[in-house]
Structures are given as C-alpha cells and as structure tokens.
PDB file of N, CA and C in Angstrom:
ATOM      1  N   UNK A   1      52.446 104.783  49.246  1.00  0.00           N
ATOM      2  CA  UNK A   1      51.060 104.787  49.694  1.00  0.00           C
ATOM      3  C   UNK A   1      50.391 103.458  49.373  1.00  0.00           C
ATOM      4  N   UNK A   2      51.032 102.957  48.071  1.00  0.00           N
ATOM      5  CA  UNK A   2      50.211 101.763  47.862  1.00  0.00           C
ATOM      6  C   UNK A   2      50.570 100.918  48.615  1.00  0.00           C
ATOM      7  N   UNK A   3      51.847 100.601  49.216  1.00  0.00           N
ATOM      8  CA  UNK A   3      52.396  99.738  50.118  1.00  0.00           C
ATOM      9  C   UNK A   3      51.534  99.347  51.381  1.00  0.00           C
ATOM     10  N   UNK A   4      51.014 100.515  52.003  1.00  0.00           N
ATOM     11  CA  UNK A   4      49.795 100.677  53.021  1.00  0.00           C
ATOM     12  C   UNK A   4      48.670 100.415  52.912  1.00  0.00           C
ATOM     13  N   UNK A   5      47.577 100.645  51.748  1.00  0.00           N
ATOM     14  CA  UNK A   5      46.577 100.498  51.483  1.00  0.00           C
ATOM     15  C   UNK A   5      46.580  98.616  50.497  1.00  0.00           C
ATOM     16  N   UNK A   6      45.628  97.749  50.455  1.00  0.00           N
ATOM     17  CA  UNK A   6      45.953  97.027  50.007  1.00  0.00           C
ATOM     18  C   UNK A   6      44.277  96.324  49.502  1.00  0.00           C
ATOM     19  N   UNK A   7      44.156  95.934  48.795  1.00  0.00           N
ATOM     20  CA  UNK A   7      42.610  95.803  47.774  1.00  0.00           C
ATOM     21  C   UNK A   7      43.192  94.284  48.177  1.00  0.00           C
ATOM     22  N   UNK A   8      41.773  93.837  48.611  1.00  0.00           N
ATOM     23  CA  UNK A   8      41.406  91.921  49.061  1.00  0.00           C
ATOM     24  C   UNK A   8      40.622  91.776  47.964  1.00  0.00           C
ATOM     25  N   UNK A   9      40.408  91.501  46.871  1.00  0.00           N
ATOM     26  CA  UNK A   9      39.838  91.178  45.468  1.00  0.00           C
ATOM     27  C   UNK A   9      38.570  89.800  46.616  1.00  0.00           C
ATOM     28  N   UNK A  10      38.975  89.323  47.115  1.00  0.00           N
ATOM     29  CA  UNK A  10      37.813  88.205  47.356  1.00  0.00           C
ATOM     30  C   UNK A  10      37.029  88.963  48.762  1.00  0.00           C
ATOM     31  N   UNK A  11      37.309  90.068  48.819  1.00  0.00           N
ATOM     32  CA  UNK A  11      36.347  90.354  50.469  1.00  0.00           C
ATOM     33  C   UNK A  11      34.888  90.756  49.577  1.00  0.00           C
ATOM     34  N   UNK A  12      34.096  90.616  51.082  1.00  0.00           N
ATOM     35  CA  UNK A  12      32.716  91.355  50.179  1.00  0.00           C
ATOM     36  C   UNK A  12      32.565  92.584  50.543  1.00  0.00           C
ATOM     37  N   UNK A  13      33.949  93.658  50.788  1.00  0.00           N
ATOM     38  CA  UNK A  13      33.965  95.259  50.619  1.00  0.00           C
ATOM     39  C   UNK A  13      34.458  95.567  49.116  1.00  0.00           C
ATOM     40  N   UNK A  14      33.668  96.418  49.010  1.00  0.00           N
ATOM     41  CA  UNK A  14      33.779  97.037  47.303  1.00  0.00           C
ATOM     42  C   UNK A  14      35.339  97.657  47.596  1.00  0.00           C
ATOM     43  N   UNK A  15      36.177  97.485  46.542  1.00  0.00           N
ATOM     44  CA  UNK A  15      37.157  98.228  46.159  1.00  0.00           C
ATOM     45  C   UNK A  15      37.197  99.686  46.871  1.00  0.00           C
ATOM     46  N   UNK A  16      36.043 100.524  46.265  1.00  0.00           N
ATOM     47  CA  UNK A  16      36.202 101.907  47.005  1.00  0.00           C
ATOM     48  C   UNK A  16      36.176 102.206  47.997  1.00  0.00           C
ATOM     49  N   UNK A  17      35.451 100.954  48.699  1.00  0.00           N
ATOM     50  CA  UNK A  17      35.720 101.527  49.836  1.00  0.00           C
ATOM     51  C   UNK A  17      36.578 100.649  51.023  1.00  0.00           C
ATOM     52  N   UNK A  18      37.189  99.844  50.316  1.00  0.00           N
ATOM     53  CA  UNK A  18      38.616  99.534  51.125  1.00  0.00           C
ATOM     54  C   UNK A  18      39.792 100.782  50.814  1.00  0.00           C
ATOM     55  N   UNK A  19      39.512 101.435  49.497  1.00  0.00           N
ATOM     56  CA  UNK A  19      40.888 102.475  49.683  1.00  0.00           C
ATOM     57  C   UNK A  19      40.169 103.631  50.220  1.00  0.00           C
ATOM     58  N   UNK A  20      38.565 103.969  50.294  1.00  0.00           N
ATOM     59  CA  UNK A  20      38.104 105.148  51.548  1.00  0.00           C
ATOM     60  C   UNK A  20      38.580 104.935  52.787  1.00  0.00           C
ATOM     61  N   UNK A  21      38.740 103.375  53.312  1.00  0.00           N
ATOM     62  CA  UNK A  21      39.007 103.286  54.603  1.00  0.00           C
ATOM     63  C   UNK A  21      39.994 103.434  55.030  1.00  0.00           C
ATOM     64  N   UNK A  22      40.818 102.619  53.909  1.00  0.00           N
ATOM     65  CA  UNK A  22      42.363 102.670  54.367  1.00  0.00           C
ATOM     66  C   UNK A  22      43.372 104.233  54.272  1.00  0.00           C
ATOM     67  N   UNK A  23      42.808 105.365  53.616  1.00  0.00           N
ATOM     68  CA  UNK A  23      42.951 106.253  53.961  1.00  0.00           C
ATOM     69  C   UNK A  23      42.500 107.103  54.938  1.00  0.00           C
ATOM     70  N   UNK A  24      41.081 106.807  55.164  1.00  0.00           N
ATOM     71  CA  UNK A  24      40.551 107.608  56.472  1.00  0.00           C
ATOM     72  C   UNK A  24      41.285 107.080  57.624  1.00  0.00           C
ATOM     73  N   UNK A  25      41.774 105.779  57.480  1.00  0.00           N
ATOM     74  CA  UNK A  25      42.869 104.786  58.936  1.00  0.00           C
ATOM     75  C   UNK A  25      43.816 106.041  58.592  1.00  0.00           C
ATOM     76  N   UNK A  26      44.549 106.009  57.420  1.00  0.00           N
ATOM     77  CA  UNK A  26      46.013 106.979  58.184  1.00  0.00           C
ATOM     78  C   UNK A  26      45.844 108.516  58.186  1.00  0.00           C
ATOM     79  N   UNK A  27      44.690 108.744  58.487  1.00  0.00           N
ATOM     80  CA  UNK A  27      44.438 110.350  58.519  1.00  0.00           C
ATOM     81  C   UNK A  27      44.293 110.372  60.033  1.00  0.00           C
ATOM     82  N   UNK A  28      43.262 108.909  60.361  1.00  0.00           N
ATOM     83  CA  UNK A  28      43.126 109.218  61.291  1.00  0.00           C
ATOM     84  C   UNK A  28      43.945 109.098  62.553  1.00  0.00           C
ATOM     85  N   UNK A  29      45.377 108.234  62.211  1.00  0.00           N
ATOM     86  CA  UNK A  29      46.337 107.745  62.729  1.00  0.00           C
ATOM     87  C   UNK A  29      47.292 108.472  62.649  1.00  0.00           C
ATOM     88  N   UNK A  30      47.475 109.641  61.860  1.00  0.00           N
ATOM     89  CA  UNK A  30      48.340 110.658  61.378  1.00  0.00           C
ATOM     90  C   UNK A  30      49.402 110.330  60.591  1.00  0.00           C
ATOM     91  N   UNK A  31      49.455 109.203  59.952  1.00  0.00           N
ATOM     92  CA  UNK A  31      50.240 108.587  58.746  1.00  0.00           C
ATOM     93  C   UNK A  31      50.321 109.278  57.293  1.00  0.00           C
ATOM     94  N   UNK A  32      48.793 109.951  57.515  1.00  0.00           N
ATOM     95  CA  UNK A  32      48.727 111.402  56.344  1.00  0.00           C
ATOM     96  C   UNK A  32      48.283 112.230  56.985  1.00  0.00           C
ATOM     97  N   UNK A  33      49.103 112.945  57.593  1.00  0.00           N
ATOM     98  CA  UNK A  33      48.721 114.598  58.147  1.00  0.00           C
ATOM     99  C   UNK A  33      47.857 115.661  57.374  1.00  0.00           C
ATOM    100  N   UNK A  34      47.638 116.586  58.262  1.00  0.00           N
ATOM    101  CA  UNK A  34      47.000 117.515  57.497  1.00  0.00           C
ATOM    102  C   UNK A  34      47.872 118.490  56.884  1.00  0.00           C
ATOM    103  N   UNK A  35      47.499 118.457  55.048  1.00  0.00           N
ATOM    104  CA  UNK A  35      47.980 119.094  54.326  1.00  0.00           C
ATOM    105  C   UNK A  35      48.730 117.975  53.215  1.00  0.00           C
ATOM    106  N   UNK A  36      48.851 116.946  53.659  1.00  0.00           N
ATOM    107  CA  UNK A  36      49.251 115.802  52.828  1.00  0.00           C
ATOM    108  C   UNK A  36      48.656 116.118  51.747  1.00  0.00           C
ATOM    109  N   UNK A  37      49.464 115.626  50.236  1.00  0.00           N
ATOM    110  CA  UNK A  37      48.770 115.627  49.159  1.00  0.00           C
ATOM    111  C   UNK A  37      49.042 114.186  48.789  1.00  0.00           C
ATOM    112  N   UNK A  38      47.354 113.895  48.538  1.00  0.00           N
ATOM    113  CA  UNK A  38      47.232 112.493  48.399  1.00  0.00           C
ATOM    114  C   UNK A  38      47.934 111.868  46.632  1.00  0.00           C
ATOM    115  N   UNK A  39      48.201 110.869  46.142  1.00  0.00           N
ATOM    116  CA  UNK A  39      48.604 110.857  44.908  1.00  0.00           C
ATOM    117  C   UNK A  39      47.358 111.452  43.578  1.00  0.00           C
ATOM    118  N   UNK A  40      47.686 111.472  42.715  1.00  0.00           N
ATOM    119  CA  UNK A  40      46.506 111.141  42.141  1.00  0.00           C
ATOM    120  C   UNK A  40      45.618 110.078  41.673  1.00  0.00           C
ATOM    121  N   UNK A  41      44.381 110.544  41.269  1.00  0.00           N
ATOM    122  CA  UNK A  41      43.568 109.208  41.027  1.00  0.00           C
ATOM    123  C   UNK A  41      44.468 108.214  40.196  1.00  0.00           C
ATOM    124  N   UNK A  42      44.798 108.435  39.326  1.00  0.00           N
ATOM    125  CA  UNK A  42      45.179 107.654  38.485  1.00  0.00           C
ATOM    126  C   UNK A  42      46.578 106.721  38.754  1.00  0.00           C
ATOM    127  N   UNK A  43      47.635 107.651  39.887  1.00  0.00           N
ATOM    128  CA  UNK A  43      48.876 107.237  40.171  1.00  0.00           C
ATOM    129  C   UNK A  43      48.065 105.707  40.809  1.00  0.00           C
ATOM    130  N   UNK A  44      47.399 106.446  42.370  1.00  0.00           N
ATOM    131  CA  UNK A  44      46.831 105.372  42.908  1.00  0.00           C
ATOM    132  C   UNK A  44      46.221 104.196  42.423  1.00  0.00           C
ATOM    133  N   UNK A  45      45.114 104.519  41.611  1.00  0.00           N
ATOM    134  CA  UNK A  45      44.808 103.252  40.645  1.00  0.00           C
ATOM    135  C   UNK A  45      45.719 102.257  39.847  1.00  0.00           C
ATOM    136  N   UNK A  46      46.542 103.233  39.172  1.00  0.00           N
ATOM    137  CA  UNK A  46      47.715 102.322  38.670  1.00  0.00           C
ATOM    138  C   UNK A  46      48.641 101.556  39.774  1.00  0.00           C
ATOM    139  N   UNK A  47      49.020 102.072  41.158  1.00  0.00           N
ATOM    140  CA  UNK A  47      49.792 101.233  41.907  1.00  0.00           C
ATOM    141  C   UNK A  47      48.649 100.161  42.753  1.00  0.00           C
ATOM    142  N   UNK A  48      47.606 100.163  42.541  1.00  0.00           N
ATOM    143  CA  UNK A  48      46.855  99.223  43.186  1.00  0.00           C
ATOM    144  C   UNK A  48      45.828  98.142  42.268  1.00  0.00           C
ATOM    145  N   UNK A  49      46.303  98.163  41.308  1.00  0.00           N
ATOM    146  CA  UNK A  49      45.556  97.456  39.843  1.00  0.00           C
ATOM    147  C   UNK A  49      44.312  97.594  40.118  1.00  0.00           C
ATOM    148  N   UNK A  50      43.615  98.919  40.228  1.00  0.00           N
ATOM    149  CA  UNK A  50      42.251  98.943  39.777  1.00  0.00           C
ATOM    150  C   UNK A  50      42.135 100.103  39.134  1.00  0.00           C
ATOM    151  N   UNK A  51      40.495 100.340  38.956  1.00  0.00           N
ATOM    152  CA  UNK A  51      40.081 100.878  38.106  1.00  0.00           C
ATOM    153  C   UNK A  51      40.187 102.328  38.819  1.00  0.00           C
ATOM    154  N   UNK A  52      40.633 103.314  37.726  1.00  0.00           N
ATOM    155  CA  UNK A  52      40.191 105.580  38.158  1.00  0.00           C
ATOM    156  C   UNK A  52      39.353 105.408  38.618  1.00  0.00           C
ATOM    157  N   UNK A  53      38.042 104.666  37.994  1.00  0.00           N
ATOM    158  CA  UNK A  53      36.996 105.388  38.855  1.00  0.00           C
ATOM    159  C   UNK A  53      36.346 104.735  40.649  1.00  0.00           C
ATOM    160  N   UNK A  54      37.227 103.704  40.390  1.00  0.00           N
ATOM    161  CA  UNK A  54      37.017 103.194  41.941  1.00  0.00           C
ATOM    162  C   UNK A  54      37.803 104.106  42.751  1.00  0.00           C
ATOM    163  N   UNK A  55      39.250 104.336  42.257  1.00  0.00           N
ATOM    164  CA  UNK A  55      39.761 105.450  43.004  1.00  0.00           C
ATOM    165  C   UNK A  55      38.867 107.094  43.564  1.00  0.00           C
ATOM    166  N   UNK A  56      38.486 107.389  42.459  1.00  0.00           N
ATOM    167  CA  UNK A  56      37.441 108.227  41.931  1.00  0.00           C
ATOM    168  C   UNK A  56      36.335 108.357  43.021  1.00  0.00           C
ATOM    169  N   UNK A  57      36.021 106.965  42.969  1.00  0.00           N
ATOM    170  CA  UNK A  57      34.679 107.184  44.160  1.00  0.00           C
ATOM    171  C   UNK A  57      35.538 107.709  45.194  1.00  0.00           C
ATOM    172  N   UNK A  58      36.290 106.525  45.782  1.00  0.00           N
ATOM    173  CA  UNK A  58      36.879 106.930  46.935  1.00  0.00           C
ATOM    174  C   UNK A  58      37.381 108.496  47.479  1.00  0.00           C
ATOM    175  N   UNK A  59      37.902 109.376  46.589  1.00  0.00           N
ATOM    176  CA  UNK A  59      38.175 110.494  46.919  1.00  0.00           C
ATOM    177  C   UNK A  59      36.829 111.223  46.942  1.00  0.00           C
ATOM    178  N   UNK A  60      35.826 111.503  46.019  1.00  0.00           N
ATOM    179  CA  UNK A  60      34.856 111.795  46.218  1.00  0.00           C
ATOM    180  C   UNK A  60      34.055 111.796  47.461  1.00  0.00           C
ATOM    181  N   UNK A  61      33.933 110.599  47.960  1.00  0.00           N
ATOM    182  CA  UNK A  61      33.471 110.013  49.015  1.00  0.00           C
ATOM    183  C   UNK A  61      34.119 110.587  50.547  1.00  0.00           C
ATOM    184  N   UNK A  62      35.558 110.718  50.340  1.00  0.00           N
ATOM    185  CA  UNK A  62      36.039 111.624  51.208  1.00  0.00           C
ATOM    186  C   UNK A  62      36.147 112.768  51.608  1.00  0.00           C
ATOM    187  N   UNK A  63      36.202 113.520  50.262  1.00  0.00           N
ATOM    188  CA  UNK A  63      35.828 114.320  50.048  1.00  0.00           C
ATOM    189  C   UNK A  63      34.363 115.283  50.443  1.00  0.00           C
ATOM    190  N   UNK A  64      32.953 114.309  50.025  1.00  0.00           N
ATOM    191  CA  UNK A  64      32.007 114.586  51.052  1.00  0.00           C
ATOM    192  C   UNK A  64      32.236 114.851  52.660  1.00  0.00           C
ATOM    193  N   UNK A  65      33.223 113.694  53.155  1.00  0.00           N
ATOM    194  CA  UNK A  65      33.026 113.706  54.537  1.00  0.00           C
ATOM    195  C   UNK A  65      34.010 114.746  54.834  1.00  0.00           C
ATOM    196  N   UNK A  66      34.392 115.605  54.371  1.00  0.00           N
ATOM    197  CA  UNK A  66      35.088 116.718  55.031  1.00  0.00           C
ATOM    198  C   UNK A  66      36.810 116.381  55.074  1.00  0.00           C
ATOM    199  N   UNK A  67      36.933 114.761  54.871  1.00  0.00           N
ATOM    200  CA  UNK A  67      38.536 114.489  54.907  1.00  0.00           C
ATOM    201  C   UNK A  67      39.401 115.307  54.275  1.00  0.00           C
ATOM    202  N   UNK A  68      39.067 115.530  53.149  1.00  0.00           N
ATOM    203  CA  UNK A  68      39.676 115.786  51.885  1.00  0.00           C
ATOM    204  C   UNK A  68      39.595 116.993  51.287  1.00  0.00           C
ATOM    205  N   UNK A  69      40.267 117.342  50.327  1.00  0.00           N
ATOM    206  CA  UNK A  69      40.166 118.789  49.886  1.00  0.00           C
ATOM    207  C   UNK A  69      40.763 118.780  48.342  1.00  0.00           C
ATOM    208  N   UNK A  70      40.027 118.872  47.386  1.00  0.00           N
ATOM    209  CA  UNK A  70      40.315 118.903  45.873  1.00  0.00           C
ATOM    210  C   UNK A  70      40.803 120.729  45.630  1.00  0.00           C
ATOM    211  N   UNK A  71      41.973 121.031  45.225  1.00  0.00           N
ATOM    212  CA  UNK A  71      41.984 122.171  44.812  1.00  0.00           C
ATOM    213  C   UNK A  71      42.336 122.400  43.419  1.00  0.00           C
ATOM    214  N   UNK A  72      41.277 122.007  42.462  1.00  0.00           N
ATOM    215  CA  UNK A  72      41.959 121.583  41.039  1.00  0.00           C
ATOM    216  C   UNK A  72      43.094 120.924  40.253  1.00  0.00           C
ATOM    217  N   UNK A  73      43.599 121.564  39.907  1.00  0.00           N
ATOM    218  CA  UNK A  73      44.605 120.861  39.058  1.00  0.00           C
ATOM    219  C   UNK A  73      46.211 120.912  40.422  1.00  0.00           C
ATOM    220  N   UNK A  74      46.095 121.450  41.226  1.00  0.00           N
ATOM    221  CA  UNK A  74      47.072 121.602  42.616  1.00  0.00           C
ATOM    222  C   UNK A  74      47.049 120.331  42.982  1.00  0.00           C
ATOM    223  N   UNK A  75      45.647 119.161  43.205  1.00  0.00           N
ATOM    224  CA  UNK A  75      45.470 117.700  43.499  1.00  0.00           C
ATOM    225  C   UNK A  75      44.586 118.318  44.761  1.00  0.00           C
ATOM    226  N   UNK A  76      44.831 116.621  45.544  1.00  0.00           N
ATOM    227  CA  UNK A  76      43.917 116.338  46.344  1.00  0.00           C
ATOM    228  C   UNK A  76      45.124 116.305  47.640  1.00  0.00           C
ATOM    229  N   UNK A  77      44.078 116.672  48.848  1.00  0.00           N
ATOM    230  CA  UNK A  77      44.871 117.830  50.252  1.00  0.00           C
ATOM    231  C   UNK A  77      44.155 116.965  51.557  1.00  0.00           C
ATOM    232  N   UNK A  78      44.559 116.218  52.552  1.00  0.00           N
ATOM    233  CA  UNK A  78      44.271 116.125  53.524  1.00  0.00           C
ATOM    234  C   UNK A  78      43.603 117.009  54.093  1.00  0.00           C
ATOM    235  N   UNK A  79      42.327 117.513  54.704  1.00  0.00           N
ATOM    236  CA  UNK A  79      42.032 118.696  55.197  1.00  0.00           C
ATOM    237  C   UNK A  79      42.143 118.996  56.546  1.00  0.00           C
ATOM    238  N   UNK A  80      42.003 119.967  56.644  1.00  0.00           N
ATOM    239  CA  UNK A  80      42.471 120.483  58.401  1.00  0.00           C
ATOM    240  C   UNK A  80      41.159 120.220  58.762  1.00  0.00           C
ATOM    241  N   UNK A  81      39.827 120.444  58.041  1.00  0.00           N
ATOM    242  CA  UNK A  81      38.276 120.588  58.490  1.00  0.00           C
ATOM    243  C   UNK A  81      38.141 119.197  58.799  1.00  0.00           C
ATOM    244  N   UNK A  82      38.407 117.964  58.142  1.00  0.00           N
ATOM    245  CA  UNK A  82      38.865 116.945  58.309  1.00  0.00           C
ATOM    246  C   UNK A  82      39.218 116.238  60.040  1.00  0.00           C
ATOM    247  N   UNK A  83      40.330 116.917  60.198  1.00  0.00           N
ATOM    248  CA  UNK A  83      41.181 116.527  61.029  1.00  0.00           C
ATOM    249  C   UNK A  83      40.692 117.131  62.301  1.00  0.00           C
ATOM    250  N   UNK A  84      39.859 118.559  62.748  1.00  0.00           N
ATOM    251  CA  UNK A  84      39.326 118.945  63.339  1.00  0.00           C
ATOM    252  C   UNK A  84      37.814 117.823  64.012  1.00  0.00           C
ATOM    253  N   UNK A  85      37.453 117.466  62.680  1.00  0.00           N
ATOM    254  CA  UNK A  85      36.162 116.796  62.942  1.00  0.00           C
ATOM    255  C   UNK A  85      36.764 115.418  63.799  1.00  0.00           C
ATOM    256  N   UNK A  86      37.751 114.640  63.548  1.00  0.00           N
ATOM    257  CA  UNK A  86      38.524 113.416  63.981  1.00  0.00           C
ATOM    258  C   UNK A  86      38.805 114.016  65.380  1.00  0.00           C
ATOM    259  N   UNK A  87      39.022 115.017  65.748  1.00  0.00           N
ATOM    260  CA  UNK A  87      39.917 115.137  66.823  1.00  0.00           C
ATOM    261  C   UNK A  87      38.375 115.928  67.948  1.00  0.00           C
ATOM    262  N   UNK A  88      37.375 116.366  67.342  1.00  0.00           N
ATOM    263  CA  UNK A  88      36.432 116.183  68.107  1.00  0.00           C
ATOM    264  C   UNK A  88      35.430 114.740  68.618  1.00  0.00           C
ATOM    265  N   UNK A  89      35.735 113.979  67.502  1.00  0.00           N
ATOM    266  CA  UNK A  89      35.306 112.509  67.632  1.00  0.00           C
ATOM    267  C   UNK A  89      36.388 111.467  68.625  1.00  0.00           C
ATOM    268  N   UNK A  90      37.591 111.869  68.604  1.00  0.00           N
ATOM    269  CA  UNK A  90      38.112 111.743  69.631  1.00  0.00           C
ATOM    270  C   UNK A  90      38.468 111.849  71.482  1.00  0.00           C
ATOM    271  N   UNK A  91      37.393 113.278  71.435  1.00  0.00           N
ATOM    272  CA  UNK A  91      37.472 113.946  72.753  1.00  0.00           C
ATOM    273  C   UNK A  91      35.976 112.956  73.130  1.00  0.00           C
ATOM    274  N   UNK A  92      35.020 113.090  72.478  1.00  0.00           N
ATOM    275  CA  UNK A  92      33.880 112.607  72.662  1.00  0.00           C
ATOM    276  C   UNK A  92      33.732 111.428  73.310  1.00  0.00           C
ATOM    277  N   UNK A  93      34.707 110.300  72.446  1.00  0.00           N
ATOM    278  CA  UNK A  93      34.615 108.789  72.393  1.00  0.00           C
ATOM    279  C   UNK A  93      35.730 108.951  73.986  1.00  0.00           C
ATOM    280  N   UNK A  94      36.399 109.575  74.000  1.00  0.00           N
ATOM    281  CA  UNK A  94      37.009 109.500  75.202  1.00  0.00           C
ATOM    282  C   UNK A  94      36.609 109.762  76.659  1.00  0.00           C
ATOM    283  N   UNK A  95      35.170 110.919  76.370  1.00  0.00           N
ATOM    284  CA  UNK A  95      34.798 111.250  77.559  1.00  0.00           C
ATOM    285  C   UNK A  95      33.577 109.948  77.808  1.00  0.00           C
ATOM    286  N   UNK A  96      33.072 109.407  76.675  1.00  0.00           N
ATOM    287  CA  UNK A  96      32.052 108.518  76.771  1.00  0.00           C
ATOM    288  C   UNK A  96      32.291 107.089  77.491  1.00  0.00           C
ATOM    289  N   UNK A  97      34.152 106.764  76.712  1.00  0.00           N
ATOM    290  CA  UNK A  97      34.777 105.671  77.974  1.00  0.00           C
ATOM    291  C   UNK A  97      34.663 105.720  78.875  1.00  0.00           C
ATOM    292  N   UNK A  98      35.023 107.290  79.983  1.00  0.00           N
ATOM    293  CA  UNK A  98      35.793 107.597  81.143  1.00  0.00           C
ATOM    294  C   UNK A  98      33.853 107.594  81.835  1.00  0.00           C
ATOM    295  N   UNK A  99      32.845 107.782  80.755  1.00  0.00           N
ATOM    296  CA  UNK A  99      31.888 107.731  81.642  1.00  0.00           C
ATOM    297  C   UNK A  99      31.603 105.913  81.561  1.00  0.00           C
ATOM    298  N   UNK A 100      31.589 105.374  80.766  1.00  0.00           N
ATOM    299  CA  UNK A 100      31.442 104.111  80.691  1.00  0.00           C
ATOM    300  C   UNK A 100      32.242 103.057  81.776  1.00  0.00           C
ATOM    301  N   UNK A 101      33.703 103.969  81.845  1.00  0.00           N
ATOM    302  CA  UNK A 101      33.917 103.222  83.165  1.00  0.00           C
ATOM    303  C   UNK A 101      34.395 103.523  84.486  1.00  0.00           C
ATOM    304  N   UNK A 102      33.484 104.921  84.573  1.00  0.00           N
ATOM    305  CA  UNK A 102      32.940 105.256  86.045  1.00  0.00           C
ATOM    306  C   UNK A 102      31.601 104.829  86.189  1.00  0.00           C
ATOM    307  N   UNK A 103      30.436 104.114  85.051  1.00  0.00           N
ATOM    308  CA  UNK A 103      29.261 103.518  85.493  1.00  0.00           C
ATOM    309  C   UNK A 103      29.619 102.334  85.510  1.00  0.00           C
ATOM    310  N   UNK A 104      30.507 101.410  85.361  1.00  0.00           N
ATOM    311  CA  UNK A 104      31.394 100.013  85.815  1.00  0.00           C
ATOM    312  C   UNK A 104      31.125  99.513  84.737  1.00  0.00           C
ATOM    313  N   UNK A 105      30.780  99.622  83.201  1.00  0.00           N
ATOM    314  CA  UNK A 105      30.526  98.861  82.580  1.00  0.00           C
ATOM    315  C   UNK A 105      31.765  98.821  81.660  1.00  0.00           C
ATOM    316  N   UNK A 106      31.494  97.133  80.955  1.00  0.00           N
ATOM    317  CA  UNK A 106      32.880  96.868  80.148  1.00  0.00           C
ATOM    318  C   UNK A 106      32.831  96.991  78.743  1.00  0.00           C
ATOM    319  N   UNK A 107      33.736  96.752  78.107  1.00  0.00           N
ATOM    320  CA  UNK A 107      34.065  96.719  77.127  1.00  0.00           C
ATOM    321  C   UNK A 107      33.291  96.477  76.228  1.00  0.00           C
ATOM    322  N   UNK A 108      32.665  95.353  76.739  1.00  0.00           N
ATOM    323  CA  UNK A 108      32.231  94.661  75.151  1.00  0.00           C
ATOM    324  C   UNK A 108      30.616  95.214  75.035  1.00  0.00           C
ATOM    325  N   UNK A 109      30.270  95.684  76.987  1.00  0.00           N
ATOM    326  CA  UNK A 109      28.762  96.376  76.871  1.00  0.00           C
ATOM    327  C   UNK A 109      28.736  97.748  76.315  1.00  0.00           C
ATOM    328  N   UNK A 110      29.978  97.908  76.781  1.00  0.00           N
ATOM    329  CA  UNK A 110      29.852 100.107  76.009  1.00  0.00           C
ATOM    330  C   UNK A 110      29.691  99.637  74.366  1.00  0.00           C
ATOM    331  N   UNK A 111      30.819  98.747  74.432  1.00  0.00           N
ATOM    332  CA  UNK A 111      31.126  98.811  72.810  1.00  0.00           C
ATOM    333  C   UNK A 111      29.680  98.087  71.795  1.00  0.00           C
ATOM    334  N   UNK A 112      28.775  97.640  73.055  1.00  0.00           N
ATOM    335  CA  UNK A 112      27.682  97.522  72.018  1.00  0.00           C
ATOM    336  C   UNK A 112      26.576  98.534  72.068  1.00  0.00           C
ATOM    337  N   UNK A 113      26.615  99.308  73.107  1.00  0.00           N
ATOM    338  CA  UNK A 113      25.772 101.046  73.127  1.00  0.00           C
ATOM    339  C   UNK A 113      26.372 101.593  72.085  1.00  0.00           C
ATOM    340  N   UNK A 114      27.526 101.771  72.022  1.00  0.00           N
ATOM    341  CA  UNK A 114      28.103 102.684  70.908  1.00  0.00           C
ATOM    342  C   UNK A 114      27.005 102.122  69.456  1.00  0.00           C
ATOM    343  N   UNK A 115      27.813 101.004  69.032  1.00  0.00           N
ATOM    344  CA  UNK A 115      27.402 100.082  68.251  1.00  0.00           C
ATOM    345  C   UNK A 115      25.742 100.661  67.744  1.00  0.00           C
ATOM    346  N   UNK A 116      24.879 100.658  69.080  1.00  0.00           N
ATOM    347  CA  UNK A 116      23.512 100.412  68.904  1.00  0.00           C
ATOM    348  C   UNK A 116      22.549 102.111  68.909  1.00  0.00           C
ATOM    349  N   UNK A 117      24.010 102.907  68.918  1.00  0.00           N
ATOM    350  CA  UNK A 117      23.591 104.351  68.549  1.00  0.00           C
ATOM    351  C   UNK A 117      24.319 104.637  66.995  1.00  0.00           C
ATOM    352  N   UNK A 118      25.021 104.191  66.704  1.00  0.00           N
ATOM    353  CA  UNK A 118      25.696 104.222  65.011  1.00  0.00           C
ATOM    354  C   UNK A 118      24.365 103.771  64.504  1.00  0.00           C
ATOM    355  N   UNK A 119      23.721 103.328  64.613  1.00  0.00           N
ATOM    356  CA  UNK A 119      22.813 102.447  63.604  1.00  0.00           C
ATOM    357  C   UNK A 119      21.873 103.400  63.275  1.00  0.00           C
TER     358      UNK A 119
END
C-alpha cells in the first residue's frame, strides 16, 4: 500500500491529506475494493515515515465521508456505503458529459461549470 500512496514532504498539501487522497484514488479506481481492510494506522504511518496521527486524520476524515468503515479492534473496511456514493457520482458526471456534449460544449468549458458549481 505504501508503494502506491507516496507523501511529497515539499508540496503545500498537508500530509493527511495526500494519504486521504491517495486512498480515495484507489477506492475510487477499485485498487481497494469494497471490503478491503485498510492497514493500520500505525502499519501505514510506519511504512510512509510519518506521524499516527496524520494517518489518524486521514482515516477519520474518510471515514466522515462515508469511504470507510472502523469496526473496532477488526480495523478499518472499505465501505460498500462508500462505493455506492462513487458509483452514483459516476452516473451523474456521466450523464452531465453526454449533456455537455449534446449542447456542443468542450472540455475545458464543462470542466469549468463543473469547477464553478464545486465551489
């Protein structure tokens, strides 16, 4: 896992949330399926020289968003609620293309509507 995920010490993204992202990438890529058990905080921290509690946030943090699933001392679970929510954000962003380019517009104009509704 650590091989995949990888901490840029000089970017200006905080630690936690380069390993929030880089796990929400292979959840959402299916590199960690649902039901995956993620390592633990501490494995992870130790294979990526940082600190538990940056790890810490990060699961937390995923955890909020529905990714994730803590079942005590069992560890931490890819969630299906998770993967449901991805795969409706998927149908969405797909029907929003297919309308984006049946109204003729391109790429870089959808991709700044999108853009200018995230905000």
């Amino acid at each position: 896992m650590a091989g995949v995920i990888s901490i840029d010490a000089d970017s200006p993204v905080p630690p936690f949330e380069q390993v929030r992202t880089g796990l929400a990438q292979q959840m959402a890529d299916r590199t960690l399926p649902v039901g995956a058990r993620l390592p633990t905080v501490r494995a992870l921290a130790a294979d990526l020289g940082i600190a538990v509690n940056t790890v810490a946030r990060a699961y937390r943090e995923l955890e909020a968003a529905g990714l994730v699933e803590t079942r005590g001392r069992a560890g931490t679970f890819v969630s299906a609620a998770g993967d449901q929510r991805l795969a409706l954000a998927r149908d969405a962003a797909a029907q929003y293309a297919a309308t984006a380019h049946a109204l003729g517009l391109g790429r870089a104009e959808a991709l700044e509507i999108v853009s200018a509704a995230l905000r």
